[in-house]
PDB file of N, CA and C in Angstrom:
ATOM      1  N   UNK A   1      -7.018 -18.966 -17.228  1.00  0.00           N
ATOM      2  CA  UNK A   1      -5.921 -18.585 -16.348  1.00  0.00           C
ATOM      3  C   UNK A   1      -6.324 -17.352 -15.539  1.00  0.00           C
ATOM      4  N   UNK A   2      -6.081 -17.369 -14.258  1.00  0.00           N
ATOM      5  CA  UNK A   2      -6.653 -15.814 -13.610  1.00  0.00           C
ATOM      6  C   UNK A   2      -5.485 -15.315 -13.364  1.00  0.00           C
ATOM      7  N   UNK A   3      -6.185 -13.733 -13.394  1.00  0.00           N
ATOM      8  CA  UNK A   3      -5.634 -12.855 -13.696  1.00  0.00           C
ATOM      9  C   UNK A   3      -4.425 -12.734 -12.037  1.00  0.00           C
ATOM     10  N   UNK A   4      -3.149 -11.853 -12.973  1.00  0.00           N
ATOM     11  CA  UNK A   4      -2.102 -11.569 -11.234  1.00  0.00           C
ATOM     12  C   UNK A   4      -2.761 -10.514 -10.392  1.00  0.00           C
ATOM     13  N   UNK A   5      -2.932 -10.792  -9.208  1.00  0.00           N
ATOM     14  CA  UNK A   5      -2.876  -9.719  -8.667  1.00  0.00           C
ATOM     15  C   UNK A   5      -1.839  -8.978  -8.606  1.00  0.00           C
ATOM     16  N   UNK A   6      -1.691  -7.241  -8.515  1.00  0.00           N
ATOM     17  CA  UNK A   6      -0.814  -6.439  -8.263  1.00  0.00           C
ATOM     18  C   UNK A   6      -1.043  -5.371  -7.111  1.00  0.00           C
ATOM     19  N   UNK A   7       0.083  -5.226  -6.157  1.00  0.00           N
ATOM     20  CA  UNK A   7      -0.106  -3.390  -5.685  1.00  0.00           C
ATOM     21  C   UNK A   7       0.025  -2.504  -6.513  1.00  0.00           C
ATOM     22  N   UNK A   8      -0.540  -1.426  -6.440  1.00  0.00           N
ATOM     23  CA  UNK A   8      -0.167  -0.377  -6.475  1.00  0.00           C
ATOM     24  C   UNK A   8      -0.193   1.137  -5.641  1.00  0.00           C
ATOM     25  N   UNK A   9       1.053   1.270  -5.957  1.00  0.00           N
ATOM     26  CA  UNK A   9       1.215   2.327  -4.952  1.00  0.00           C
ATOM     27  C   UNK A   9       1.102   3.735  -6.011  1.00  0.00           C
ATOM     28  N   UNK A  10       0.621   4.670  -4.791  1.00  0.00           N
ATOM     29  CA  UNK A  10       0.233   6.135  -5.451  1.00  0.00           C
ATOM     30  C   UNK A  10       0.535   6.934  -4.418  1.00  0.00           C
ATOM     31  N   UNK A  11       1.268   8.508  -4.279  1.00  0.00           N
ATOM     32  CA  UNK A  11       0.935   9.393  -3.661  1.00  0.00           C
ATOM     33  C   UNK A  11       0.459  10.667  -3.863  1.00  0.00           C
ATOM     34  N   UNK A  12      -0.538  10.953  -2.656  1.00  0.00           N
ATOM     35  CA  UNK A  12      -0.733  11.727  -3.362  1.00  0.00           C
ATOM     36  C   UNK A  12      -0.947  13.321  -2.139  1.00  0.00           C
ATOM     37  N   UNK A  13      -1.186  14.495  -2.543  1.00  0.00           N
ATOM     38  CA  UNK A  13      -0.584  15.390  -1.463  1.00  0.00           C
ATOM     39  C   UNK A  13      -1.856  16.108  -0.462  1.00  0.00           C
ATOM     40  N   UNK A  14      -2.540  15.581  -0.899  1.00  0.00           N
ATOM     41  CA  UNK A  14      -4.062  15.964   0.335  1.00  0.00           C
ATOM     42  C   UNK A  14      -4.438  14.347   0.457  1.00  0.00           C
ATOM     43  N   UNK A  15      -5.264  14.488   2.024  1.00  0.00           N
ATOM     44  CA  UNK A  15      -6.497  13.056   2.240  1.00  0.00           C
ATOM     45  C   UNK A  15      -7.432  13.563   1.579  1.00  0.00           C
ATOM     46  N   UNK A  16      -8.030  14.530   0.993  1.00  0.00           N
ATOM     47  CA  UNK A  16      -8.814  15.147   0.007  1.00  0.00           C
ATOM     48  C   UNK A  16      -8.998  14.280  -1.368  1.00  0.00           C
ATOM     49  N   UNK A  17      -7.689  14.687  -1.885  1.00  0.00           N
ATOM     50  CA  UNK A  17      -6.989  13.915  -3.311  1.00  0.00           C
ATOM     51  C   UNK A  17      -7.348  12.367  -3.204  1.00  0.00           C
ATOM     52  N   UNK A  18      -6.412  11.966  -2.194  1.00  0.00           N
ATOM     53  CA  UNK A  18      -5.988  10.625  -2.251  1.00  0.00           C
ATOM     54  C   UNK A  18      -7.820   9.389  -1.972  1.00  0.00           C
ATOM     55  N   UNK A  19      -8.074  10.614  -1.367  1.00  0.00           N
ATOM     56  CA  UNK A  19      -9.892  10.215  -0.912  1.00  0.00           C
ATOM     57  C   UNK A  19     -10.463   9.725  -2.402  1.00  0.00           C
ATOM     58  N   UNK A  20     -10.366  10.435  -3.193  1.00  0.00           N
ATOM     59  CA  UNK A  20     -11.067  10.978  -4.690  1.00  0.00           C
ATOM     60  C   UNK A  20     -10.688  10.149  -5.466  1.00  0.00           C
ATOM     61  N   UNK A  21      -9.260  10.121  -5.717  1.00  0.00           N
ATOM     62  CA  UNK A  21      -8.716   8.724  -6.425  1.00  0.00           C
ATOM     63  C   UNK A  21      -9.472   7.842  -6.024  1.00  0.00           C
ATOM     64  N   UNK A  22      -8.984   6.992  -4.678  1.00  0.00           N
ATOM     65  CA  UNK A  22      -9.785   5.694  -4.385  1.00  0.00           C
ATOM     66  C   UNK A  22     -10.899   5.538  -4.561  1.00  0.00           C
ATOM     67  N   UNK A  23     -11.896   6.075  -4.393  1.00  0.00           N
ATOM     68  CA  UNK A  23     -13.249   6.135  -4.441  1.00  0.00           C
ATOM     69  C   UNK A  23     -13.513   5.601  -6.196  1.00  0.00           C
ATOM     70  N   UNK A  24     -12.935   6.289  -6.583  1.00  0.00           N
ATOM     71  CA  UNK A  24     -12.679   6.330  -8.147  1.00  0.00           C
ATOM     72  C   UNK A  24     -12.575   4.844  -8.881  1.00  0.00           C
ATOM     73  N   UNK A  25     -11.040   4.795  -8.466  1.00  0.00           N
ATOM     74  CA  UNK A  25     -10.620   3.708  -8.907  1.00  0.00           C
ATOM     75  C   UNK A  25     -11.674   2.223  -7.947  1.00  0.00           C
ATOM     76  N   UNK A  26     -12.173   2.571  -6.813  1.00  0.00           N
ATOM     77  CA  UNK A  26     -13.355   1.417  -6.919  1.00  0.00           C
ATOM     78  C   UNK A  26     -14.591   1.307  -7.514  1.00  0.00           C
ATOM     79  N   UNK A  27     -14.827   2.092  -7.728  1.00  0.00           N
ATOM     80  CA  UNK A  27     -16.183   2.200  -7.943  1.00  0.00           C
ATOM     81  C   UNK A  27     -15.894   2.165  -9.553  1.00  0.00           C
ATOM     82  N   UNK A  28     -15.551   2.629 -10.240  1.00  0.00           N
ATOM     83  CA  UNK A  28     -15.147   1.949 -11.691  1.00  0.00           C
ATOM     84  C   UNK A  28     -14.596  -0.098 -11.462  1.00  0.00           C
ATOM     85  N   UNK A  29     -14.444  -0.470 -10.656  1.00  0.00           N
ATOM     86  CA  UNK A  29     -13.628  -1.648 -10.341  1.00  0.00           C
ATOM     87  C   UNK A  29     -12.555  -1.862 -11.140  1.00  0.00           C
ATOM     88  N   UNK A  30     -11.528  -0.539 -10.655  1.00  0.00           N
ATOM     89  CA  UNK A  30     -10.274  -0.976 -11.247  1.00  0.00           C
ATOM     90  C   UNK A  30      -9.453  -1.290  -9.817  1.00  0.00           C
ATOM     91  N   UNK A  31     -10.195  -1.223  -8.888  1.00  0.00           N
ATOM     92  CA  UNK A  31      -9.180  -1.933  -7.615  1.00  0.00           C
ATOM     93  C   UNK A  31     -10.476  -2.227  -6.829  1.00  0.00           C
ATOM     94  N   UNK A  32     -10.327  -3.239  -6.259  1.00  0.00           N
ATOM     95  CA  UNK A  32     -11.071  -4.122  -4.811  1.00  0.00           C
ATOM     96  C   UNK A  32     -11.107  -3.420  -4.080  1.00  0.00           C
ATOM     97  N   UNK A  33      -9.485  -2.670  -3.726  1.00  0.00           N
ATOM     98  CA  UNK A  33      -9.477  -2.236  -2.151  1.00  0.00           C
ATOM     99  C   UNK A  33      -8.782  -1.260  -2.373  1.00  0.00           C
ATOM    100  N   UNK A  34      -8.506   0.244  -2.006  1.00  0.00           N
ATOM    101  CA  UNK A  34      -7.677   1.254  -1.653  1.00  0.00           C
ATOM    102  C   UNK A  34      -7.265   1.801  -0.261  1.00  0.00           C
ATOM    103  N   UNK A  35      -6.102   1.239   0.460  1.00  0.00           N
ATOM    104  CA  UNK A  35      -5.667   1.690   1.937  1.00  0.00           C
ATOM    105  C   UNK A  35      -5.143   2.899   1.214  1.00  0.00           C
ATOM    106  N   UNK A  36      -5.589   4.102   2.283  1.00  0.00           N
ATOM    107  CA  UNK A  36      -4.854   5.475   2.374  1.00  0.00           C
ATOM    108  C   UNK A  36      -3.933   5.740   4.090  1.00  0.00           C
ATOM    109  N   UNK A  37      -2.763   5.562   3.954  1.00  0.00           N
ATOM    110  CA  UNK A  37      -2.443   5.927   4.541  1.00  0.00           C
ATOM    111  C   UNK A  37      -1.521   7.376   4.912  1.00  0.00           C
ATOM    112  N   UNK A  38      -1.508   7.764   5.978  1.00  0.00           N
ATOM    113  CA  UNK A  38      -1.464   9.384   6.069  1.00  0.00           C
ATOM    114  C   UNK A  38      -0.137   9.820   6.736  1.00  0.00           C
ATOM    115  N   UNK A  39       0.412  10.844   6.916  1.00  0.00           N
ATOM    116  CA  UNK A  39       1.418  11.130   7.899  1.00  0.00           C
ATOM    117  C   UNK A  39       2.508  10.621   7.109  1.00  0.00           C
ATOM    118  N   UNK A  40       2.471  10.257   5.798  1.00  0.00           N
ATOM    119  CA  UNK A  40       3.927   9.971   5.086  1.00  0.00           C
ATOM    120  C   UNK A  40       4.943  11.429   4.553  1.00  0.00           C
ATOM    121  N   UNK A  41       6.138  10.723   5.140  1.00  0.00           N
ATOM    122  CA  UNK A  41       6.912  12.238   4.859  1.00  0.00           C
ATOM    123  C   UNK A  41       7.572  11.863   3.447  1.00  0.00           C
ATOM    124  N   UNK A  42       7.450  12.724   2.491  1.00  0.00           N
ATOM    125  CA  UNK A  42       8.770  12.271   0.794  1.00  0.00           C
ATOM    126  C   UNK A  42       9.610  13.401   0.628  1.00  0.00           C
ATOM    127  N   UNK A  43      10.667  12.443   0.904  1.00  0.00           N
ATOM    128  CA  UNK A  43      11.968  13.424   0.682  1.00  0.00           C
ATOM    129  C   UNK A  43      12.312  13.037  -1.071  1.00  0.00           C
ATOM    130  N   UNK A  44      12.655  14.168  -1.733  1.00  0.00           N
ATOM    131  CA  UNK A  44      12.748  13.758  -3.139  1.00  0.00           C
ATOM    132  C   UNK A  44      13.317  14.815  -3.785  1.00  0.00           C
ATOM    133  N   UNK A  45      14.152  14.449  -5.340  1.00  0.00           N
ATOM    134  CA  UNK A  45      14.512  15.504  -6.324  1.00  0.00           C
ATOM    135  C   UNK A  45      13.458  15.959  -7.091  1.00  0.00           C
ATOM    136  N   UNK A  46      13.519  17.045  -7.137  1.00  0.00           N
ATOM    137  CA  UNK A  46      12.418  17.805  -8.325  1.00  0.00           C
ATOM    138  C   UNK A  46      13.187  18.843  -8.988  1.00  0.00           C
ATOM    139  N   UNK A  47      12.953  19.050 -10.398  1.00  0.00           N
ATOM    140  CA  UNK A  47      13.824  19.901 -11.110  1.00  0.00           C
ATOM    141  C   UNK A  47      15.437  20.411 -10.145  1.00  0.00           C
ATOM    142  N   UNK A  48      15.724  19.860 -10.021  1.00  0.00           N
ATOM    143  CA  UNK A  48      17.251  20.362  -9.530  1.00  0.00           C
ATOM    144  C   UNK A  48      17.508  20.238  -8.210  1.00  0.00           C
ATOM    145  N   UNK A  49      16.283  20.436  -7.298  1.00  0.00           N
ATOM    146  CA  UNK A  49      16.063  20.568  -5.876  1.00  0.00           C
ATOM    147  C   UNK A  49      16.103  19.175  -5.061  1.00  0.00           C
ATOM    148  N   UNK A  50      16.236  19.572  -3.981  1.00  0.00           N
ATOM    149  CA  UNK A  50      16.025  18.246  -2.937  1.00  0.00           C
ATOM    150  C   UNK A  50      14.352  18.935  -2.178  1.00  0.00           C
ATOM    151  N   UNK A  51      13.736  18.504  -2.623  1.00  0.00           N
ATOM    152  CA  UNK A  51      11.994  18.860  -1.612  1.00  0.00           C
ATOM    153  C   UNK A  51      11.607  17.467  -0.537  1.00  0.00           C
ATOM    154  N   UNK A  52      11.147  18.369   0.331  1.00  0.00           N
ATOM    155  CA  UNK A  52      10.605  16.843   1.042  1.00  0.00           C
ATOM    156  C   UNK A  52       9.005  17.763   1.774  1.00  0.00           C
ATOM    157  N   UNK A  53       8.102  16.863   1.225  1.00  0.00           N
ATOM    158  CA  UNK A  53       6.842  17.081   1.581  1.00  0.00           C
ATOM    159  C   UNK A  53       5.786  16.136   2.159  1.00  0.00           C
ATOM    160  N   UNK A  54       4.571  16.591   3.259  1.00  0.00           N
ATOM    161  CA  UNK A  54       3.916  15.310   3.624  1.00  0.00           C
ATOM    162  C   UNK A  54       3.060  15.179   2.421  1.00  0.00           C
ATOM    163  N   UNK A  55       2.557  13.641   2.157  1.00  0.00           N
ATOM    164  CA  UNK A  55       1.795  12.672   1.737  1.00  0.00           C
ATOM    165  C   UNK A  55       0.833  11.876   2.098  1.00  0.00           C
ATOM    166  N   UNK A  56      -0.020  11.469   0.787  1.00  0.00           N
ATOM    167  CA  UNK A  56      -0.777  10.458   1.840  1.00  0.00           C
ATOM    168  C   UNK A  56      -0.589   9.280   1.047  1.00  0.00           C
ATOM    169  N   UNK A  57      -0.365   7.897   1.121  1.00  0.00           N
ATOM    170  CA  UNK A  57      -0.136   6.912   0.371  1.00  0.00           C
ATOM    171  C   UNK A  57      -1.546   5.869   0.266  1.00  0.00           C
ATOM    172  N   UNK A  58      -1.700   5.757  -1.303  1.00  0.00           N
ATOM    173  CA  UNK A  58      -2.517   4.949  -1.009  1.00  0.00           C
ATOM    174  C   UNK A  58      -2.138   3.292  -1.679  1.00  0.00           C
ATOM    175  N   UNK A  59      -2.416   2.517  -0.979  1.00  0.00           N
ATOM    176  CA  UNK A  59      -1.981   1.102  -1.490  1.00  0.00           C
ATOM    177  C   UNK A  59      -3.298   0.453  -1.792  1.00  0.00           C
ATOM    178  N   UNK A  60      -2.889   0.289  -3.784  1.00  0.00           N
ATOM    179  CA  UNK A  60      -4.267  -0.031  -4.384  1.00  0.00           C
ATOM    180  C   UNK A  60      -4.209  -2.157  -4.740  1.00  0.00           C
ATOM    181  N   UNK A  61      -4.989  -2.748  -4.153  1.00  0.00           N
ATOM    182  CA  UNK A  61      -5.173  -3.923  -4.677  1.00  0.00           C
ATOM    183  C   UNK A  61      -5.883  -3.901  -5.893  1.00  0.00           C
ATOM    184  N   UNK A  62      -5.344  -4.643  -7.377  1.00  0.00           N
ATOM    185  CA  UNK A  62      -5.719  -4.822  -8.243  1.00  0.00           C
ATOM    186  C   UNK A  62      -5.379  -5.953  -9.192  1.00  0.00           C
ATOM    187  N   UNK A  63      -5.538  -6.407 -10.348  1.00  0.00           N
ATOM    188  CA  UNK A  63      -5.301  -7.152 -11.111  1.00  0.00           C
ATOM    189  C   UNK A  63      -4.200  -6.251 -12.420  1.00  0.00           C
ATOM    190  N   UNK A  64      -3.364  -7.161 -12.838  1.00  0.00           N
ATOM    191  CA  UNK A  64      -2.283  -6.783 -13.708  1.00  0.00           C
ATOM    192  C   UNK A  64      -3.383  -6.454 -14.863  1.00  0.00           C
ATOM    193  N   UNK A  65      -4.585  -6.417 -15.388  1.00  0.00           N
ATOM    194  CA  UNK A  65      -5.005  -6.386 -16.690  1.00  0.00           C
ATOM    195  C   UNK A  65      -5.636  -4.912 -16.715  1.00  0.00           C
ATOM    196  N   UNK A  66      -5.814  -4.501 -15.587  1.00  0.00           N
ATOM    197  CA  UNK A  66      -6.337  -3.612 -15.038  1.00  0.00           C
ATOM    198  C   UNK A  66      -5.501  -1.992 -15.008  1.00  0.00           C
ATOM    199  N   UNK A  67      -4.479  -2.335 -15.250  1.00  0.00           N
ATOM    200  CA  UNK A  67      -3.007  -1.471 -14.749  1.00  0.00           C
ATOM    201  C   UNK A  67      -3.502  -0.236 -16.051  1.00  0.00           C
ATOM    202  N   UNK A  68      -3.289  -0.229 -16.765  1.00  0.00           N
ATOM    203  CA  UNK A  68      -3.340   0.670 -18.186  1.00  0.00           C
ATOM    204  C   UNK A  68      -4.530   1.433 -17.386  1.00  0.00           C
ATOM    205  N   UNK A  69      -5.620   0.853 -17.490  1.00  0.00           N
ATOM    206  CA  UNK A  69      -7.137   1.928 -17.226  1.00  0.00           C
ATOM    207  C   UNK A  69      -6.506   2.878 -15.937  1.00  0.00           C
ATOM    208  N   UNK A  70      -6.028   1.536 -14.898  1.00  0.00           N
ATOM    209  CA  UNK A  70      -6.101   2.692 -13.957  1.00  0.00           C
ATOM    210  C   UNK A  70      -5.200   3.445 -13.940  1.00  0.00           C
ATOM    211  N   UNK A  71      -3.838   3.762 -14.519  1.00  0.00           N
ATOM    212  CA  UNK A  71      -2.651   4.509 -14.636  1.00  0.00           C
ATOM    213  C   UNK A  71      -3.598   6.059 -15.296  1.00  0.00           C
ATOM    214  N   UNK A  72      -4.339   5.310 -16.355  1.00  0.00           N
ATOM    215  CA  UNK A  72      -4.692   6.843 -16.993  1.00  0.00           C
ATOM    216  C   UNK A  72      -6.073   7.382 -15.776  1.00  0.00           C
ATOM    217  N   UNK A  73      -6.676   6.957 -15.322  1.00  0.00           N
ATOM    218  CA  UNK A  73      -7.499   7.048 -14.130  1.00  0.00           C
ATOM    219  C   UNK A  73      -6.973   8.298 -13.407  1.00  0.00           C
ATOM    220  N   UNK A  74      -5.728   7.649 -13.057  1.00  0.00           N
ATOM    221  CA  UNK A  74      -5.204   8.098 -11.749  1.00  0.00           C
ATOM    222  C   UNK A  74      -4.449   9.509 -12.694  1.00  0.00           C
ATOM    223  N   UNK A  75      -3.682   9.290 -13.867  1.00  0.00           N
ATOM    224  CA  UNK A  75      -3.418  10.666 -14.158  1.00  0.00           C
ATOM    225  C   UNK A  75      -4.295  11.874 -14.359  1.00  0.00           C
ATOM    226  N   UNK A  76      -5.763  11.441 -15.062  1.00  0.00           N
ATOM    227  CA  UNK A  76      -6.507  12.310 -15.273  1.00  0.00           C
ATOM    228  C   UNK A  76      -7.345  12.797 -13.704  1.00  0.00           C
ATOM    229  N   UNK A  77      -7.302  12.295 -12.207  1.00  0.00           N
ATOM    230  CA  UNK A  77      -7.100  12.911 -11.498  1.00  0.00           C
ATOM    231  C   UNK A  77      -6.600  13.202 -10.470  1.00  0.00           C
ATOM    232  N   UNK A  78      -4.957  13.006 -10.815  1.00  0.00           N
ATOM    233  CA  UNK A  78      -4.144  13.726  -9.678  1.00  0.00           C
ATOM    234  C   UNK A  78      -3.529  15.047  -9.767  1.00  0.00           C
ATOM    235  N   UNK A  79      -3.164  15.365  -8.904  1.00  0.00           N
ATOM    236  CA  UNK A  79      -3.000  16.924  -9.320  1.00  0.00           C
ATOM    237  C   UNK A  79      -1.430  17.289  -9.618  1.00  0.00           C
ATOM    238  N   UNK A  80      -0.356  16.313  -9.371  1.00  0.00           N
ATOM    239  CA  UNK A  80       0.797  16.027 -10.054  1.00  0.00           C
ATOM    240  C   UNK A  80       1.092  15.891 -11.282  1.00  0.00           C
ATOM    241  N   UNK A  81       1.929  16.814 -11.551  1.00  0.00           N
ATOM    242  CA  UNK A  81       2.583  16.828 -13.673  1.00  0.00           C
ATOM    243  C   UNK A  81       3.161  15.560 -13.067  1.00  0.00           C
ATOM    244  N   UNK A  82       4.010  14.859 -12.275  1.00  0.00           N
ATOM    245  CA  UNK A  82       4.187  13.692 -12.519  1.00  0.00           C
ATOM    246  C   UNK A  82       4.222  12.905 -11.239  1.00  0.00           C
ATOM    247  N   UNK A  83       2.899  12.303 -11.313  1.00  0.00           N
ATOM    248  CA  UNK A  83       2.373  11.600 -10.058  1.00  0.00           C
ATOM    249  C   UNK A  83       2.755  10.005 -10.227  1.00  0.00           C
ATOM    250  N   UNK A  84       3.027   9.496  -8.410  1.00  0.00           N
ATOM    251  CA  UNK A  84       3.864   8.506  -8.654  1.00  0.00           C
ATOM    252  C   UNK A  84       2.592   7.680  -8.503  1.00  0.00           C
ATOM    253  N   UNK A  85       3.103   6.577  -9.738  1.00  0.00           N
ATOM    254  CA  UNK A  85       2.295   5.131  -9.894  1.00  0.00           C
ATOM    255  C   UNK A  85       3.029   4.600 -10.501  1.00  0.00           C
ATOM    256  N   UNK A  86       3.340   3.049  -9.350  1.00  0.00           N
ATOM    257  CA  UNK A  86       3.843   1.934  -8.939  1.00  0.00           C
ATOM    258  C   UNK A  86       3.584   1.173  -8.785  1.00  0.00           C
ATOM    259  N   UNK A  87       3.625  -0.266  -9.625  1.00  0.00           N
ATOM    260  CA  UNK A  87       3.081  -1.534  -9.728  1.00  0.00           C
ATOM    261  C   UNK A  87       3.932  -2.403  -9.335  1.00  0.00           C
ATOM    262  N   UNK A  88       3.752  -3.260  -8.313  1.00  0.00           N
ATOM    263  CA  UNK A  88       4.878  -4.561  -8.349  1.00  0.00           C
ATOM    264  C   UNK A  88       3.731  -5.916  -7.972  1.00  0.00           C
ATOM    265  N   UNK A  89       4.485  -7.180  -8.254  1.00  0.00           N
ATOM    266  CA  UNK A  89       3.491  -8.224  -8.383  1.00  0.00           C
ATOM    267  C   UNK A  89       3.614  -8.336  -7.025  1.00  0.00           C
ATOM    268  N   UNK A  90       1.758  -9.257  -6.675  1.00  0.00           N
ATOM    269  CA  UNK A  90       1.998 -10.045  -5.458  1.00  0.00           C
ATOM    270  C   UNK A  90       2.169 -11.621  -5.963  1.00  0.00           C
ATOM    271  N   UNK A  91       3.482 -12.286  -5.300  1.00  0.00           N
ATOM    272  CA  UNK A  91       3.643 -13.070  -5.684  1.00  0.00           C
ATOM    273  C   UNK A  91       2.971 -14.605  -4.726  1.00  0.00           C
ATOM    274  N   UNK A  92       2.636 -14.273  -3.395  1.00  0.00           N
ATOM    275  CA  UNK A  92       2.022 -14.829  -2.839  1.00  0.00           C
ATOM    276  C   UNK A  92       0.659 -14.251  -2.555  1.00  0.00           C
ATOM    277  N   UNK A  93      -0.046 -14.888  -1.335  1.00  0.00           N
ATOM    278  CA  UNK A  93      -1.212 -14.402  -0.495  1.00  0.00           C
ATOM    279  C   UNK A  93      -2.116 -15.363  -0.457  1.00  0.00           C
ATOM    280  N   UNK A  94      -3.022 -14.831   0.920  1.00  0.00           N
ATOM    281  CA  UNK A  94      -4.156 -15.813   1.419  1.00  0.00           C
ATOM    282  C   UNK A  94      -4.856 -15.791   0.093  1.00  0.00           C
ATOM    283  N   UNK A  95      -5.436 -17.189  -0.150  1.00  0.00           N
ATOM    284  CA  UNK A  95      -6.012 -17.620  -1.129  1.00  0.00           C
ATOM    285  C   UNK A  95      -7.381 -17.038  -1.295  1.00  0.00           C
ATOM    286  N   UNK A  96      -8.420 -17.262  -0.563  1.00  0.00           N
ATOM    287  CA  UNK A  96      -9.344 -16.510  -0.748  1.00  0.00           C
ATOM    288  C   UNK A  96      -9.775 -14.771  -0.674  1.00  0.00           C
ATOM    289  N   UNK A  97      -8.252 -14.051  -0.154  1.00  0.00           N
ATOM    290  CA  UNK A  97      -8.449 -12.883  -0.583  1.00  0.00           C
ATOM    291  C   UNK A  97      -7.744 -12.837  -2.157  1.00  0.00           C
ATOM    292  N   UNK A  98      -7.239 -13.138  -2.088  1.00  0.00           N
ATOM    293  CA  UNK A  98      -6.520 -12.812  -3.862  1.00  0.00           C
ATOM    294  C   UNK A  98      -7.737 -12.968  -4.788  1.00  0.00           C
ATOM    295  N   UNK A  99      -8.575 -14.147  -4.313  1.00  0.00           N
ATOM    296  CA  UNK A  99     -10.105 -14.358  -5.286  1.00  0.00           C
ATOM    297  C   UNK A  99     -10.312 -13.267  -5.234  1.00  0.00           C
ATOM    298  N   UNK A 100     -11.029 -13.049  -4.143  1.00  0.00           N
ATOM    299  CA  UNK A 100     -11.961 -11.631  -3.790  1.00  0.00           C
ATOM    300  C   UNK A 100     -11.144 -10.781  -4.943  1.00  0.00           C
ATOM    301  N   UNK A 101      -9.857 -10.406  -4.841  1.00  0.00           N
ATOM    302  CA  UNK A 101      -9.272  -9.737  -5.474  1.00  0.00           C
ATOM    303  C   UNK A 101      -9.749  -9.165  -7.028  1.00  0.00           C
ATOM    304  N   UNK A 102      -9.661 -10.814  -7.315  1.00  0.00           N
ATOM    305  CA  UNK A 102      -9.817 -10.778  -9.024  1.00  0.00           C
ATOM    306  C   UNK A 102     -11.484 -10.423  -9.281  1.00  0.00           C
ATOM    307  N   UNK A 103     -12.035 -10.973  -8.482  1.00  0.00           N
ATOM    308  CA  UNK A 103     -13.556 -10.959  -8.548  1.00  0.00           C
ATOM    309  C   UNK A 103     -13.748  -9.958  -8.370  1.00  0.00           C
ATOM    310  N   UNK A 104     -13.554  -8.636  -7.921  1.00  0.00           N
ATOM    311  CA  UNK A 104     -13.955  -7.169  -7.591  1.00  0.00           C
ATOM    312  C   UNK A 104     -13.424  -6.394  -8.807  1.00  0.00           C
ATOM    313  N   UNK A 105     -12.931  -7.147  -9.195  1.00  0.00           N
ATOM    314  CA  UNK A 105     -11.790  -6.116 -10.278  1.00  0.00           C
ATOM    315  C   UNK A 105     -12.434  -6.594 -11.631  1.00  0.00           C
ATOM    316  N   UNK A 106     -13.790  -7.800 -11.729  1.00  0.00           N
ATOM    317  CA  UNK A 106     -13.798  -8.245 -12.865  1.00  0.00           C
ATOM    318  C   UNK A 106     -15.409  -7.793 -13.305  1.00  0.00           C
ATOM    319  N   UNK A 107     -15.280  -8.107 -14.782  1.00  0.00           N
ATOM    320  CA  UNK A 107     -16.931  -7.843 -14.809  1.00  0.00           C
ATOM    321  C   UNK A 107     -18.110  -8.256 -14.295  1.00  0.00           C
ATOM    322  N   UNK A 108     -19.203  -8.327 -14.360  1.00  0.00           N
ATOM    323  CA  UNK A 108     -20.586  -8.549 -14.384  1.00  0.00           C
ATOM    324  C   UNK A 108     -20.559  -8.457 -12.644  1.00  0.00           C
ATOM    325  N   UNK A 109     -19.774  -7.845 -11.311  1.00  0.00           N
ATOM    326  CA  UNK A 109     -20.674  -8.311 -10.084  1.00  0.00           C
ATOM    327  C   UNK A 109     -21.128  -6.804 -10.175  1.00  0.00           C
ATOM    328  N   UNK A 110     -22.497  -7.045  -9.255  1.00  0.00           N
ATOM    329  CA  UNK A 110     -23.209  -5.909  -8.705  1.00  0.00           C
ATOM    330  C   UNK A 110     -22.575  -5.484  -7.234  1.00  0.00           C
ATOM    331  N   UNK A 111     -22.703  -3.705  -7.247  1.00  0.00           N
ATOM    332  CA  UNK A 111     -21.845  -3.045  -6.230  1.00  0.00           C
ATOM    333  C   UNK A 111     -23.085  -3.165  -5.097  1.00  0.00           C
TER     334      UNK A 111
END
C-alpha cells in the first residue's frame, strides 16, 4: 500500500530559518519538496496578547509516515518555544507527482 502524501505547513520568522529547516528536512528525505514563501503577515494570541508579525511560510511535501521524524526535525531547529507544524492530507493530485512524492521521501534513492 503506498504511503499518503501530506502538506505540511511551518512558519517560521527569518528566510534565514525557514532556508535551514528546508534544506534539512530534504536532504534527510523527510520531504521531496519545501516552497518558502515570504511576505506573510501572522496576526495571533501569545500569552495574553494579540501580536502580529512577518513570516515566512514554508509548504513541506511529504509522506504521512514521515510526520513524527520531521515534527521533531523541525522542533530541534526552529527557534520558536512553540513553532507551528501542520499536517493535513492531500487527498487528490497529479499522479505522477504524488509518486515522485513518495519516492523522495523513501529509502535507498541516491541524492
Amino acid at each position: 500500500m503506498e504511503d499518503k502524501v501530506i502538506i505540511v505547513y511551518i512558519t517560521a520568522g527569518t528566510l534565514d530559518e525557514a532556508k535551514r529547516i528546508g534544506r534539512e528536512l530534504v536532504e534527510r528525505r523527510l520531504a521531496a519538496c519545501v516552497n518558502i514563501v515570504g511576505g506573510v503577515t501572522s496576526i495571533y494570541r501569545w500569552r495574553g496578547r494579540i501580536e502580529e508579525s512577518g513570516e515566512h511560510l514554508l509548504v513541506v511535501k511529504t509522506v504521512k509516515s514521515k510526520y513524527r521524524e520531521l515534527e521533531e526535525n523541525v522542533r530541534r531547529l526552529h527557534s520558536y518555544e512553540v513553532p507551528e507544524i501542520i499536517a493535513v492530507p492531500v487527498e487528490e493530485g497529479y499522479e505522477r507527482y504524488i509518486k515522485w512524492v513518495v519516492e523522495e521521501t523513501g529509502p535507498g534513492r541516491e541524492s
